[in-house]
Protein backbone atom coordinates (compact mmCIF):
# COMPACT_ATOMS: atom_id res chain seq x y z
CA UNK A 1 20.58 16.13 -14.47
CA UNK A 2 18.06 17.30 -11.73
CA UNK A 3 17.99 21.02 -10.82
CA UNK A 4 20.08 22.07 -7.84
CA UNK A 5 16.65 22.43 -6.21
CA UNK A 6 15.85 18.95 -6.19
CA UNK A 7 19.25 17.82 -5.24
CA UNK A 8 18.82 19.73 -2.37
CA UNK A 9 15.87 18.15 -1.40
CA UNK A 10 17.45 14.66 -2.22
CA UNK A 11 20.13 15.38 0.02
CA UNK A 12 18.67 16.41 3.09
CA UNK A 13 16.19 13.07 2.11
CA UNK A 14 18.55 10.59 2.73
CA UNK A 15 20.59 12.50 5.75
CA UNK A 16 17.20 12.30 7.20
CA UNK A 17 17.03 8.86 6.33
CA UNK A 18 20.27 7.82 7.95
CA UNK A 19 18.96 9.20 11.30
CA UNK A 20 15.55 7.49 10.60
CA UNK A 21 17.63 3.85 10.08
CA UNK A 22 19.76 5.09 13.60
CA UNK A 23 16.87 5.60 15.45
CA UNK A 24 14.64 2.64 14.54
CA UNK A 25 16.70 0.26 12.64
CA UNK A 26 19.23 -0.27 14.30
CA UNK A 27 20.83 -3.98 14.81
CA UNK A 28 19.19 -5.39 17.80
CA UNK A 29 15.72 -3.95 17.12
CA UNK A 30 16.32 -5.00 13.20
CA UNK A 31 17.61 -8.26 14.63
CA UNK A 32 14.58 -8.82 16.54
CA UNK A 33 11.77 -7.84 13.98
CA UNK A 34 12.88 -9.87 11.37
CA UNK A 35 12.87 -12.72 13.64
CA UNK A 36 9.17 -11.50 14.52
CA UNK A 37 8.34 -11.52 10.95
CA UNK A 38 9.83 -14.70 10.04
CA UNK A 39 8.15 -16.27 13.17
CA UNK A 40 4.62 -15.54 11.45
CA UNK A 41 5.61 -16.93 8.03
CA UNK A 42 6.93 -20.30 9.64
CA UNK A 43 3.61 -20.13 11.70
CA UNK A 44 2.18 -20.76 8.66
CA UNK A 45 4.10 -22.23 6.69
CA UNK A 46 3.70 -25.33 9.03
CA UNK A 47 0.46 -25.16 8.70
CA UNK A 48 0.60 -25.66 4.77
CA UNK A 49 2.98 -28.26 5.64
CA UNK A 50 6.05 -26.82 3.92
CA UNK A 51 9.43 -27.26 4.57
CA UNK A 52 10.94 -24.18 2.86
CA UNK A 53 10.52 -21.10 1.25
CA UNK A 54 12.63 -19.76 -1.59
CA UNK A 55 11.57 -16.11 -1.79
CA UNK A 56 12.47 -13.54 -4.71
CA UNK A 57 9.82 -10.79 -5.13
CA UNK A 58 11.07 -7.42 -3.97
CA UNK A 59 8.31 -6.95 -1.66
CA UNK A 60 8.59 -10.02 0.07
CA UNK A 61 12.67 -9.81 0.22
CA UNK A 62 11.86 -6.42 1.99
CA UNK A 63 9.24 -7.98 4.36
CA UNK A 64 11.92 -11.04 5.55
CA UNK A 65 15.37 -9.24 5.32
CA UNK A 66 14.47 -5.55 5.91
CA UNK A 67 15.78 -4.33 2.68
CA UNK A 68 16.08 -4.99 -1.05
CA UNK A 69 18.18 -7.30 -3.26
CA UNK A 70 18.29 -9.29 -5.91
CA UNK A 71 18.22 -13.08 -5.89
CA UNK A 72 16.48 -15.43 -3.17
CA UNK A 73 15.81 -15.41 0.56
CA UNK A 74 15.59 -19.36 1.49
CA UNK A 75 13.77 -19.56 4.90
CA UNK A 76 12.82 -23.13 6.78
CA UNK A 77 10.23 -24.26 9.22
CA UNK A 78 13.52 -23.97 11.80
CA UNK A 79 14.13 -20.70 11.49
CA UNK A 80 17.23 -20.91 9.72
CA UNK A 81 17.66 -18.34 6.46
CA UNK A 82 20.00 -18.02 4.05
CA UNK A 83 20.32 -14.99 1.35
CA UNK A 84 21.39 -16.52 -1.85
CA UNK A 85 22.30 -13.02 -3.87
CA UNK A 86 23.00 -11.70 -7.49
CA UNK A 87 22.99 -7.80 -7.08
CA UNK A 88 24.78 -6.11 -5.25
CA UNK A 89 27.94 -7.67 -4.86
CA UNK A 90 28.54 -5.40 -1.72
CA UNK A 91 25.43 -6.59 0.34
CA UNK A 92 26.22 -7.36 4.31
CA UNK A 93 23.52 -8.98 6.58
CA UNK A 94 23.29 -10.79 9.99
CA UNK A 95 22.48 -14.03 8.03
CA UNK A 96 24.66 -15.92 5.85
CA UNK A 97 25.01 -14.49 1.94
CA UNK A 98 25.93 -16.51 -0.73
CA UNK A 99 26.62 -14.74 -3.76
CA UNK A 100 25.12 -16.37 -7.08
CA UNK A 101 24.80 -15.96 -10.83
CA UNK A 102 21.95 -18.44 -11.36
CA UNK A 103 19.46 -20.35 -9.31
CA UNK A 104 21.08 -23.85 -10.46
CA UNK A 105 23.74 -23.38 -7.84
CA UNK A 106 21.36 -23.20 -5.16
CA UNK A 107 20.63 -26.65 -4.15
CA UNK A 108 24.47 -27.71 -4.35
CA UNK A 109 25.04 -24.35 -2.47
CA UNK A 110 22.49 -25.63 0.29
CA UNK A 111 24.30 -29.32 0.80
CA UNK A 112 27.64 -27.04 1.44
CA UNK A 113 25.78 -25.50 4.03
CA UNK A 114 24.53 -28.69 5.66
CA UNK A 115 20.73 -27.48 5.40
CA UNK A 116 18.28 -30.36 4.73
CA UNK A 117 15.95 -28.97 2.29
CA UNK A 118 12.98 -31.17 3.10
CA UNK A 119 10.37 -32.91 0.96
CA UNK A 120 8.50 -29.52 0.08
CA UNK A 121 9.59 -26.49 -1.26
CA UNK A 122 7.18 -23.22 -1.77
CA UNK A 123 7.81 -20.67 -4.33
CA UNK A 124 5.81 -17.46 -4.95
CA UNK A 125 3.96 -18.53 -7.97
CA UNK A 126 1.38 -15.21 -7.50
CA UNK A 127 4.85 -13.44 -8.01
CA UNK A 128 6.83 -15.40 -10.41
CA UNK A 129 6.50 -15.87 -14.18
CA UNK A 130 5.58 -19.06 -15.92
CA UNK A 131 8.98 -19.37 -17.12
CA UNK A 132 10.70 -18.13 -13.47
CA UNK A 133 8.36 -21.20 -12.20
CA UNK A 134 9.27 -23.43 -14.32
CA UNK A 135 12.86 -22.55 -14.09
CA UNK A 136 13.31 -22.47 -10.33
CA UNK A 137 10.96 -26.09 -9.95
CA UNK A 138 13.50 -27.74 -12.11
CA UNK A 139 16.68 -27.13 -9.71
CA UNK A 140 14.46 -29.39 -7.40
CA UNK A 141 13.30 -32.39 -9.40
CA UNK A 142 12.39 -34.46 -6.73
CA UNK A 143 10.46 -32.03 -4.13
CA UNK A 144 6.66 -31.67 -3.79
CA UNK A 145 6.40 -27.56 -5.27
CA UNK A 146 3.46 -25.44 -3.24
CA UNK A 147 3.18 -21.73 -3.46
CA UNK A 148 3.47 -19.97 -0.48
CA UNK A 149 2.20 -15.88 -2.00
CA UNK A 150 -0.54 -15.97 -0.02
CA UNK A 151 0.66 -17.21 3.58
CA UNK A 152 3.27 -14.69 3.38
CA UNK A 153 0.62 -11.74 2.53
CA UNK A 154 -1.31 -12.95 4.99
CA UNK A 155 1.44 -12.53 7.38
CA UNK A 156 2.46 -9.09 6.18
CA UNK A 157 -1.43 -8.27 6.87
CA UNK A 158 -0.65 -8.60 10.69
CA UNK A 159 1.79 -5.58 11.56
CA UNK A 160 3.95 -5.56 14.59
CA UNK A 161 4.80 -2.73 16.42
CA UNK A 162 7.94 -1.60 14.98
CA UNK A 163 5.92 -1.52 11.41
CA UNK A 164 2.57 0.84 13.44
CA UNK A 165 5.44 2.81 14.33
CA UNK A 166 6.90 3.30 11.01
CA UNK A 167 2.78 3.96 9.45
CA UNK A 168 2.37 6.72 12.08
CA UNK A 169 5.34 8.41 11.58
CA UNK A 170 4.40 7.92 7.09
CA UNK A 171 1.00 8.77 8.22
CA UNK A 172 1.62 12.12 9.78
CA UNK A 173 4.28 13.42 7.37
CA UNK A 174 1.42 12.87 4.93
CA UNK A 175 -1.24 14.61 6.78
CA UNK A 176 1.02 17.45 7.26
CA UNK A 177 1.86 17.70 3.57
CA UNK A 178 -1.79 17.53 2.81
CA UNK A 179 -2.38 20.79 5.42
CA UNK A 180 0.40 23.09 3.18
CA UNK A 181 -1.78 22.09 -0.51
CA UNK A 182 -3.91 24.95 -0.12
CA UNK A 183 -1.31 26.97 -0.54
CA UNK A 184 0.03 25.55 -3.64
CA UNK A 185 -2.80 26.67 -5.86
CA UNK A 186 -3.62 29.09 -8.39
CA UNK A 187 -6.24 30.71 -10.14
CA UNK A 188 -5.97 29.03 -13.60
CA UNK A 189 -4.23 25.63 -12.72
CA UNK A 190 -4.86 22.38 -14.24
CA UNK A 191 -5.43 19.19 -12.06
CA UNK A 192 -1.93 18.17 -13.45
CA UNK A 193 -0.12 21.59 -12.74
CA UNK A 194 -1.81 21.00 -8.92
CA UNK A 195 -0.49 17.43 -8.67
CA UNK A 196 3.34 18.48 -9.97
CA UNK A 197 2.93 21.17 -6.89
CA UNK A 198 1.65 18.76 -4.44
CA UNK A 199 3.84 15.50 -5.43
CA UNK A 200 6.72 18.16 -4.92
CA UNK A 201 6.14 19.12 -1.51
CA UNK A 202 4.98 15.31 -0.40
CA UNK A 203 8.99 14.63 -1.97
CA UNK A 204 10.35 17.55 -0.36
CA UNK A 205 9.18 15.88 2.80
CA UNK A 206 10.67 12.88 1.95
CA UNK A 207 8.74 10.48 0.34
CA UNK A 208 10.13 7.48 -1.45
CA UNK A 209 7.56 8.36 -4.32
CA UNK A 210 7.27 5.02 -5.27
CA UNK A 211 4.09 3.40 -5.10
CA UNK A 212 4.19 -1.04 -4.89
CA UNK A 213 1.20 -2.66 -6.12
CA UNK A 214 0.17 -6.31 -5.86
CA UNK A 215 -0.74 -7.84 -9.26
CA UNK A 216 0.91 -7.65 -12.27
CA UNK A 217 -1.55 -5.06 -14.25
CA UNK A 218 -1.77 -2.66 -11.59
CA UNK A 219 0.36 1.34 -11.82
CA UNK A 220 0.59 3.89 -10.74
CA UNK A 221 2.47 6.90 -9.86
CA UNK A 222 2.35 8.92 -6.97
CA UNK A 223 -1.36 8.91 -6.73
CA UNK A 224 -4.13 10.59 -8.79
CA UNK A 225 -6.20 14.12 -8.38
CA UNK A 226 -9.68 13.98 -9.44
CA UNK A 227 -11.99 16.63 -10.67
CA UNK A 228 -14.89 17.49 -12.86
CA UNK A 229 -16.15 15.15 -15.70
CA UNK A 230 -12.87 13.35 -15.23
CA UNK A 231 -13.97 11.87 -12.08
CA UNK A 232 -16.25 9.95 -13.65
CA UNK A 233 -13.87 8.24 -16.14
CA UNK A 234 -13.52 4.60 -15.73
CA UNK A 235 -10.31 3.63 -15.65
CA UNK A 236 -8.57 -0.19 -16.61
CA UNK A 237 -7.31 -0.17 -13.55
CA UNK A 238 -8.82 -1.71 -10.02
CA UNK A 239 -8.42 1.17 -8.26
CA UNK A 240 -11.53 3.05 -5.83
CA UNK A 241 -11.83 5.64 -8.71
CA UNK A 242 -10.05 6.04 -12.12
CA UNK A 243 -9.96 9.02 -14.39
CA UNK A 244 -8.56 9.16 -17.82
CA UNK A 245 -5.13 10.01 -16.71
CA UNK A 246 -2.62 11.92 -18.92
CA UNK A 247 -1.70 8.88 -21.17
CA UNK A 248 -3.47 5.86 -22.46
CA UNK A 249 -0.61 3.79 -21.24
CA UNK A 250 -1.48 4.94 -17.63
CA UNK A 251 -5.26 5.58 -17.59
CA UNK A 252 -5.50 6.41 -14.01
CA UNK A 253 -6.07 9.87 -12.39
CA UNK A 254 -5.65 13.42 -13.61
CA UNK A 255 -5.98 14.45 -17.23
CA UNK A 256 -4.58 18.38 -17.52
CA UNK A 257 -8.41 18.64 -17.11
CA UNK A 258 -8.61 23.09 -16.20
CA UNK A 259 -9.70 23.85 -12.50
CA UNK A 260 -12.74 25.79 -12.58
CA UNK A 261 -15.26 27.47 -10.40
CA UNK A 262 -17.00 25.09 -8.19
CA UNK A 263 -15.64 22.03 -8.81
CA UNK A 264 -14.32 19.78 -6.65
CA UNK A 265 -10.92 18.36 -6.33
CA UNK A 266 -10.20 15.26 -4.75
CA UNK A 267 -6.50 14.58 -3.84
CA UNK A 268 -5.51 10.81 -3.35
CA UNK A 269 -1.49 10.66 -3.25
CA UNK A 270 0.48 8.04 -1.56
CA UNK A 271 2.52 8.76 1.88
CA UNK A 272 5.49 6.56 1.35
CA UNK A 273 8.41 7.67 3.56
CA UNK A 274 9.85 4.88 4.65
CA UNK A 275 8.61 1.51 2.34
CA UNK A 276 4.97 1.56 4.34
CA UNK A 277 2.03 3.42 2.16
CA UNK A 278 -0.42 5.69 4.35
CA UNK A 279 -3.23 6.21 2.26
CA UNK A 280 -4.96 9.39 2.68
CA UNK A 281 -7.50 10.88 0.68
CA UNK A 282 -8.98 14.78 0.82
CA UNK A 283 -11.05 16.66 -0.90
CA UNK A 284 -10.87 20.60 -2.08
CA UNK A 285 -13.07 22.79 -3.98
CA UNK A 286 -12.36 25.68 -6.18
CA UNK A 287 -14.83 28.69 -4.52
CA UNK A 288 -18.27 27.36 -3.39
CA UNK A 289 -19.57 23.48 -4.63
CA UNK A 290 -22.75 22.28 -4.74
CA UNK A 291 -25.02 21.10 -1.83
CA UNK A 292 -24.99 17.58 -2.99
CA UNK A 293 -21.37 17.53 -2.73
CA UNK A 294 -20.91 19.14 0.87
CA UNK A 295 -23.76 16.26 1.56
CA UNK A 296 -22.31 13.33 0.46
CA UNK A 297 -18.89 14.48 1.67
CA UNK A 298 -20.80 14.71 4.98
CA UNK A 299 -22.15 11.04 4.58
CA UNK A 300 -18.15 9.78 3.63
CA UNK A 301 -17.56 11.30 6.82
CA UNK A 302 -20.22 9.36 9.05
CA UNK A 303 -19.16 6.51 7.03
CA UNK A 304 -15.65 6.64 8.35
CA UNK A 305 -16.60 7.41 12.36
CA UNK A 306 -19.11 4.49 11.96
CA UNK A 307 -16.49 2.09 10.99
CA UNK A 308 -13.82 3.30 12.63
CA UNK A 309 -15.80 2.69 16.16
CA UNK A 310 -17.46 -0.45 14.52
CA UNK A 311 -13.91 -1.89 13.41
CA UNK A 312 -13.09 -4.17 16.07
CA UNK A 313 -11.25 -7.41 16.18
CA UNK A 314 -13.46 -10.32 14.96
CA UNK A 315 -15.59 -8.01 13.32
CA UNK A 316 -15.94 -9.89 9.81
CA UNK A 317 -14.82 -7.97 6.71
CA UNK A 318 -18.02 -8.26 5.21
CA UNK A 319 -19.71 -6.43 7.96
CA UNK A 320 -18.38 -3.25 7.41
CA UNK A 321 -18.83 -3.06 3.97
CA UNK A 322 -22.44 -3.80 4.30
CA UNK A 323 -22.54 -1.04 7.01
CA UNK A 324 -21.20 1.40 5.10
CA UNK A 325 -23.98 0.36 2.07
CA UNK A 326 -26.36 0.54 4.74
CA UNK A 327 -25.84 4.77 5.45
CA UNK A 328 -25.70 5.04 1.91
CA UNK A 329 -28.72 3.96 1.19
CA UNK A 330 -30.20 5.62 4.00
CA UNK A 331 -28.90 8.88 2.58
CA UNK A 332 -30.13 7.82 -1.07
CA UNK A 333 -27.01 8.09 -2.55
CA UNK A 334 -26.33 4.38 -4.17
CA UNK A 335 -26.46 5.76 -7.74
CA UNK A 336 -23.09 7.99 -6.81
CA UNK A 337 -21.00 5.59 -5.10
CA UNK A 338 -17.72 4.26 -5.37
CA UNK A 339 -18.38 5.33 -9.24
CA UNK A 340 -20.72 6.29 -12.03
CA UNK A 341 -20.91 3.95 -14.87
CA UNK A 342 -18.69 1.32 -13.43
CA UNK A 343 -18.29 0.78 -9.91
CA UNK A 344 -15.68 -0.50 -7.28
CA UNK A 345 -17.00 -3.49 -5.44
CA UNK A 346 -14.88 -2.73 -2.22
CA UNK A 347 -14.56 0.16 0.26
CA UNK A 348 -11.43 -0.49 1.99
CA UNK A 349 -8.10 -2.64 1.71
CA UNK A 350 -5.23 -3.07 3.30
CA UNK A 351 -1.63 -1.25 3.65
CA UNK A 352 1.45 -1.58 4.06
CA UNK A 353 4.73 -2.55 1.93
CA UNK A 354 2.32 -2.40 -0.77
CA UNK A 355 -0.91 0.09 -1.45
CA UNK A 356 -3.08 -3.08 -1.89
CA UNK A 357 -2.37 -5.62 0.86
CA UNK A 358 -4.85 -8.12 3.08
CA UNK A 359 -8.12 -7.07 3.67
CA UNK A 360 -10.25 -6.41 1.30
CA UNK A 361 -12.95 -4.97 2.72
CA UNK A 362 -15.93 -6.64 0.15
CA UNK A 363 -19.87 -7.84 0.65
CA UNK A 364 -17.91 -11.97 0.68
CA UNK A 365 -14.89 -11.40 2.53
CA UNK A 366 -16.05 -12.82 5.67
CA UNK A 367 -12.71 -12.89 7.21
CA UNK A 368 -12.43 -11.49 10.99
CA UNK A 369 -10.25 -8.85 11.46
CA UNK A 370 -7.37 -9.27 13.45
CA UNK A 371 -5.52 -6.64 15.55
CA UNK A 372 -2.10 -5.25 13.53
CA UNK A 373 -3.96 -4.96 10.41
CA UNK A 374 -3.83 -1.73 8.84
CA UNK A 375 -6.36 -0.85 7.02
CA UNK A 376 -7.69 2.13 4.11
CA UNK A 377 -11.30 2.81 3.93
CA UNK A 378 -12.38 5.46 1.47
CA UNK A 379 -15.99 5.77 0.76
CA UNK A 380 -16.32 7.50 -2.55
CA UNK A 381 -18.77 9.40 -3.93
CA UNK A 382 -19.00 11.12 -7.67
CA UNK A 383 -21.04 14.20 -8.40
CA UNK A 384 -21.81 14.76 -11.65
CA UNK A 385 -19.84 17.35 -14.05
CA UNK A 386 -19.04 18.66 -10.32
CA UNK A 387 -15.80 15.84 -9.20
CA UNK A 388 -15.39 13.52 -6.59
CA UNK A 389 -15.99 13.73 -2.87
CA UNK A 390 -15.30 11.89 0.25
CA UNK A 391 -12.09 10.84 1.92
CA UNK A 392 -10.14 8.10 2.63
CA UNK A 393 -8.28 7.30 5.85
CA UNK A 394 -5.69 4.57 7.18
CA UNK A 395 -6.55 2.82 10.33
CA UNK A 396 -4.73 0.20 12.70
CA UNK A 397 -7.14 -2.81 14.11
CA UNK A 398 -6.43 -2.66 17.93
CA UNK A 399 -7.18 -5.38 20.40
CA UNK A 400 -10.69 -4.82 22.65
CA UNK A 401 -11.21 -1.14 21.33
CA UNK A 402 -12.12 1.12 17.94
CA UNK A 403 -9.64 1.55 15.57
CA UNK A 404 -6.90 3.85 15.80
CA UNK A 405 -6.94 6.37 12.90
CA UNK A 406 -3.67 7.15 11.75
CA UNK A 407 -4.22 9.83 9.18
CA UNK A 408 -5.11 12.70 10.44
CA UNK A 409 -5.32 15.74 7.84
CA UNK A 410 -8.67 18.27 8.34
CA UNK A 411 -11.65 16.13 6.90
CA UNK A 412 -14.19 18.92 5.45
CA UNK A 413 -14.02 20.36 2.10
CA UNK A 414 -11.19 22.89 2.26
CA UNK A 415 -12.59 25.92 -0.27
CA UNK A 416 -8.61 26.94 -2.68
């Protein structure tokens, strides 16, 4: 049972919620963004030459229907979709729903429907299992199989407007969550103890607290706080930083590691209020730090305005990253970042229905940027036995201009 506390909380969540899904989700502007959406998959999808799609990860069932169910989306080069369900029984959409216990019935299900399914059908084989794969291919013996995962996160790298909207409005209820953590802490806490506090007063503001991740072997929970040795800790996980976290089941983030005089504490939890992740990271310190850490806090800064103003469209992934190596080495501080022992090989990626969507901002990625992409850069830094420093900010790509920062939480070391 939760505490009458947190049922509080859960209920004025989802009233808020219901006026949230009045005010932007309501049937003609739904109507119209899915077709938006869709519109950018068959884009491509033509391209690849592929007649159909026959969706079923969560994410993707989000991305194309606008919420979550169980079963398949089908979607053709025409436009036409049709929602071939198993859970819930209840579900009611614009499109047609065809309630099913197994994917067998779907090609007999189609012919009913008088929908030609075309030579070549595309499953998300990034997604599915070997046996899900296998499974599904079978129901259509005689079509040419493609996978279609990454045209469809390449499309879902290209926001519209409706989905900036719904990052700005994740992205400041985050930023003013992150302005009340001060005032959670005490004199004796562990890094743990601090995240409970904060976690609760990111939920209390209505986050989902659920974090998606692309790839199979990636968790995590709400996000991670960072300090001393811990900081350091490489974790299994390909994540900016790691930490030994508080299992070895999840070795990611805090550790119950104490909070002690002049350490640093670097906060990195997820703004999800409304299925789009604004990722945010800031840094505290317990009393005074060390120079080198006000420094190189100081360079993640310039590393940020740099790009940010730098971050136009066409600008080639690659580019940035090598600018942001470029002030690092000015400032001779290579040896400290983006890890100690083992480092990240990437200083930004992009958001959205998951933490970890298109770009990747790396030293090969030479793809252009495109305007809609939304984009975290976090430039790292760990000091030894002090923590981590430098923050992490979520940007839009805008057409003929610098990027427009979303996050917007105080960026200097904020003494607790």
């Amino acid at each position: 049972m939760f505490h009458p506390k947190i049922w509080f909380h859960i209920l004025k969540i989802t009233r808020l919620n219901c006026n949230f899904e009045v005010e932007f989700n309501g049937a003609k502007m739904e109507i119209n963004e899915l077709k938006i959406r869709r519109e950018g998959v068959i884009k491509r999808m033509k391209q690849e030459g592929i007649d159909a799609c026959l969706i079923s990860s969560n994410t993707n069932i989000i991305y194309l229907s606008g919420l979550l169910y169980s079963g398949y989306l089908y979607l053709n080069c025409n436009g036409d979709v049709i929602h071939f369900v198993k859970r819930p029984n209840n579900l009611q959409l614009s499109d047609p729903i065809l309630f099913i216990r197994k994917p067998e019935e779907i090609p007999n299900l189609l012919k009913e429907k008088n929908q030609p399914i075309g030579e070549t059908i595309a499953l998300e084989e990034d997604e599915m299992s070997y046996s899900d794969r296998i499974r599904v291919s079978q129901i259509f013996p005689d079509k040419t199989i493609k996978n279609c995962s990454s045209i469809i996160r390449a499309a879902r790298a290209i926001k519209t407007e409706y989905e900036l909207k719904l990052f700005r409005i994740a992205a400041q209820k985050q930023s003013d969550a992150i302005r009340e953590f001060p005032k959670l802490f005490r004199l004796g806490m562990t890094d743990n103890e601090f995240a409970i506090e904060m976690e609760y007063e990111i939920r209390k503001r209505g986050s989902i607290g659920v974090v998606r991740v692309f790839g199979e072997s990636m968790e995590i929970f709400m996000g991670s706080v960072l300090t001393g040795e811990n900081a350091a800790t490489p974790s299994a996980f390909d994540f900016a930083l790691g930490g030994a976290g508080l299992n070895p089941t999840i070795p990611v983030g805090h550790n119950n590691t104490p909070l002690n005089e002049g350490q640093t504490v670097m906060v990195d939890i997820c703004g999800n209020f409304n299925g789009y992740h604004s990722d945010q990271t800031r840094v505290f310190s317990v009393g005074k730090t060390s120079q080198k850490a006000l420094y190189a806090h100081q360079v993640s800064i310039e590393i940020l305005n740099t790009i940010k103003e730098m971050g136009k469209e066409g600008v080639a992934c690659c580019e940035l990253y090598e600018k942001a190596i470029e002030i690092v080495k000015q400032h001779n501080l290579t040896d400290c970042f983006m890890g100690a022992t083992q480092k990240a090989s990437f200083i930004g990626h992009g958001v959205g229905l998951v933490l970890n969507e298109l770009p990747v901002l790396t030293a090969k990625n030479k793809s252009p940027l495109t305007a809609g992409m939304t984009i975290a850069i976090e430039p790292k830094f760990i000091i030894d036995k002090i923590g981590a420093v430098g923050n992490e900010d979520t940007f839009a790509v805008r057409k003929n201009q610098a990027m427009e920062q979303l996050t917007n939480a105080p960026e200097e070391i904020i003494v607790l």
